[in-house]
C-alpha atoms as a PDB file:
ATOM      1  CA  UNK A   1      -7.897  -1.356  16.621  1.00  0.00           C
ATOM      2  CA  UNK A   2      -5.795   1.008  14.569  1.00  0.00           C
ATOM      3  CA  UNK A   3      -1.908   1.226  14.630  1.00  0.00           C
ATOM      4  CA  UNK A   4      -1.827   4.514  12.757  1.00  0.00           C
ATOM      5  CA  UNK A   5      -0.516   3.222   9.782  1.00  0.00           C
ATOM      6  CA  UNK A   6      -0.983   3.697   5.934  1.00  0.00           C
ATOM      7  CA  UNK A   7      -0.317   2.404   2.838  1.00  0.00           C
ATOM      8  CA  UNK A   8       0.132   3.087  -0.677  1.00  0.00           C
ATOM      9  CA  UNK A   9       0.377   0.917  -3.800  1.00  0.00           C
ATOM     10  CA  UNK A  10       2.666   2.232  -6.543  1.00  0.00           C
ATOM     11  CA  UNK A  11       3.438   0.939  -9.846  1.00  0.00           C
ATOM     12  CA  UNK A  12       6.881   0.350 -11.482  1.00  0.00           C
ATOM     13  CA  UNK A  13       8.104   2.019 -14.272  1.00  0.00           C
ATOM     14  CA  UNK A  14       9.549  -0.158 -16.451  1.00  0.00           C
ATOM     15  CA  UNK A  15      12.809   2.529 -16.525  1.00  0.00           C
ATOM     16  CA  UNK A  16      13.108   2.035 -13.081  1.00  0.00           C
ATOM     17  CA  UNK A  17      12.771  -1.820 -13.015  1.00  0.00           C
ATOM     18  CA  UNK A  18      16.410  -2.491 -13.039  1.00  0.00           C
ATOM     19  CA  UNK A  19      16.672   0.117 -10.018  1.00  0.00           C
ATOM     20  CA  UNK A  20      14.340  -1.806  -8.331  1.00  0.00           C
ATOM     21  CA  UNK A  21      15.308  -5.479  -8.925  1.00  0.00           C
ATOM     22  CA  UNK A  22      18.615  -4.106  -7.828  1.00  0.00           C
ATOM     23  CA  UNK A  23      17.371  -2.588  -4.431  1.00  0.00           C
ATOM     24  CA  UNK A  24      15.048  -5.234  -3.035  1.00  0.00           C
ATOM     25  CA  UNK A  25      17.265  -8.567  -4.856  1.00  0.00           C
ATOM     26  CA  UNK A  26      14.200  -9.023  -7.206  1.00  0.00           C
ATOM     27  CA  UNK A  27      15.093 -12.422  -9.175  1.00  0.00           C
ATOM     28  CA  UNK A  28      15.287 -12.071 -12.930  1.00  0.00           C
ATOM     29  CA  UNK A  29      12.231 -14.669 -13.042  1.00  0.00           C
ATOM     30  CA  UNK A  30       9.500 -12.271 -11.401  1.00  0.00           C
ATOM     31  CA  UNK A  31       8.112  -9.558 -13.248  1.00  0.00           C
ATOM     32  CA  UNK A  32       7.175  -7.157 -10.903  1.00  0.00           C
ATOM     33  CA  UNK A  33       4.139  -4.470 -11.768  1.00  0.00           C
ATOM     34  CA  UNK A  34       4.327  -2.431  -8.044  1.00  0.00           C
ATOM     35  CA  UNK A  35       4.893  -2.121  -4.713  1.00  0.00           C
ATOM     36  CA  UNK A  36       3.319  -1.231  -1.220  1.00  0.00           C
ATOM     37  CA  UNK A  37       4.839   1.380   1.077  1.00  0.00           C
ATOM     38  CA  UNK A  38       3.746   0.670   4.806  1.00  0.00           C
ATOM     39  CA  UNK A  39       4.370   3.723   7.250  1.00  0.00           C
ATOM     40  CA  UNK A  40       3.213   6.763   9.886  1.00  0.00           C
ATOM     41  CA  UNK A  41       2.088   9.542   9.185  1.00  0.00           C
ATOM     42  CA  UNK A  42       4.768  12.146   9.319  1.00  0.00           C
ATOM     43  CA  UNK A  43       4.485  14.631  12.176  1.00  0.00           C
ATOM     44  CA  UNK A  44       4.520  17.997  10.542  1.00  0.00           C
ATOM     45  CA  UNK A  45       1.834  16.328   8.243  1.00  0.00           C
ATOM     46  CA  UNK A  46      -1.464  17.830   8.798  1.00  0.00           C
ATOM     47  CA  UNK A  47      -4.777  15.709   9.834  1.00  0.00           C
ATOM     48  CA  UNK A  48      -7.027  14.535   7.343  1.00  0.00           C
ATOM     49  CA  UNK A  49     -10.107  16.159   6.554  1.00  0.00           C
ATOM     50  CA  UNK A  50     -13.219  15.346   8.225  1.00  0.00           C
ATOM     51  CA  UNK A  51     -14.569  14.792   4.172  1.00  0.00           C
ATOM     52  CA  UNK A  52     -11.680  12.141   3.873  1.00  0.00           C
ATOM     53  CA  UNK A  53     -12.807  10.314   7.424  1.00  0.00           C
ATOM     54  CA  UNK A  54     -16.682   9.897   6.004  1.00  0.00           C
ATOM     55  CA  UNK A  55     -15.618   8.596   2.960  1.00  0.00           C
ATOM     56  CA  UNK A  56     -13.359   6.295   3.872  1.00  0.00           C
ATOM     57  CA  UNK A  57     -14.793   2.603   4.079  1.00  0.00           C
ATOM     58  CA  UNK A  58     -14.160   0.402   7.511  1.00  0.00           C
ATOM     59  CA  UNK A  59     -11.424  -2.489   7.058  1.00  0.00           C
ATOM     60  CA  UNK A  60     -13.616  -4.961   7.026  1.00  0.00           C
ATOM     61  CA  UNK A  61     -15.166  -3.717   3.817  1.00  0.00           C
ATOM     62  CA  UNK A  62     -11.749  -3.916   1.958  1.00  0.00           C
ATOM     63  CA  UNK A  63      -9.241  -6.351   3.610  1.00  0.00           C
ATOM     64  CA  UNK A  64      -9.655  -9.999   1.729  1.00  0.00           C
ATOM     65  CA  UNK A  65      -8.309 -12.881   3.297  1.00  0.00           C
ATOM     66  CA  UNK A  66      -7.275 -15.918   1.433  1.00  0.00           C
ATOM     67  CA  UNK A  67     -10.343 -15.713  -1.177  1.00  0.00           C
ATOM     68  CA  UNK A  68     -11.510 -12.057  -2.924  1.00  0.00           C
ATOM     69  CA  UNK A  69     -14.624 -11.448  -1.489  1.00  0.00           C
ATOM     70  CA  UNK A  70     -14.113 -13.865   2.220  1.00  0.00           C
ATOM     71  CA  UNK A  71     -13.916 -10.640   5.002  1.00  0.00           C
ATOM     72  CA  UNK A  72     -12.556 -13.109   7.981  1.00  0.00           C
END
């Protein structure tokens, strides 16, 4: 089942570590490397490519549970 939703990983400049700590109450003790945004497409986004739905590999193929390399 799909919900529609995406996500991106980004990494953290360390310039805009501070910024960041500051935003999400990131203790002093973590070192943080990145983040994930979670969301919906935006409406006035256009679809996908057909090129970008063949390529793109089923969930099961890329979601790890627990252990790298255990699917479910």
């Amino acid at each position: 089942m799909t919900e529609g939703l995406g996500a991106c990983f980004f990494g953290i400049m360390p310039e805009h570590l501070g910024a960041f700590r500051a935003e999400f109450g990131v203790p002093d003790a973590y070192d943080p490397i990145g983040g994930i945004t979670i969301g919906h497409r935006a409406d006035d986004v256009p679809a996908q490519s057909a090129r970008v739905a063949r390529r793109r590999r089923a969930a099961d193929d890329v979601v790890h549970r627990g252990q790298w390399g255990r699917h479910s």
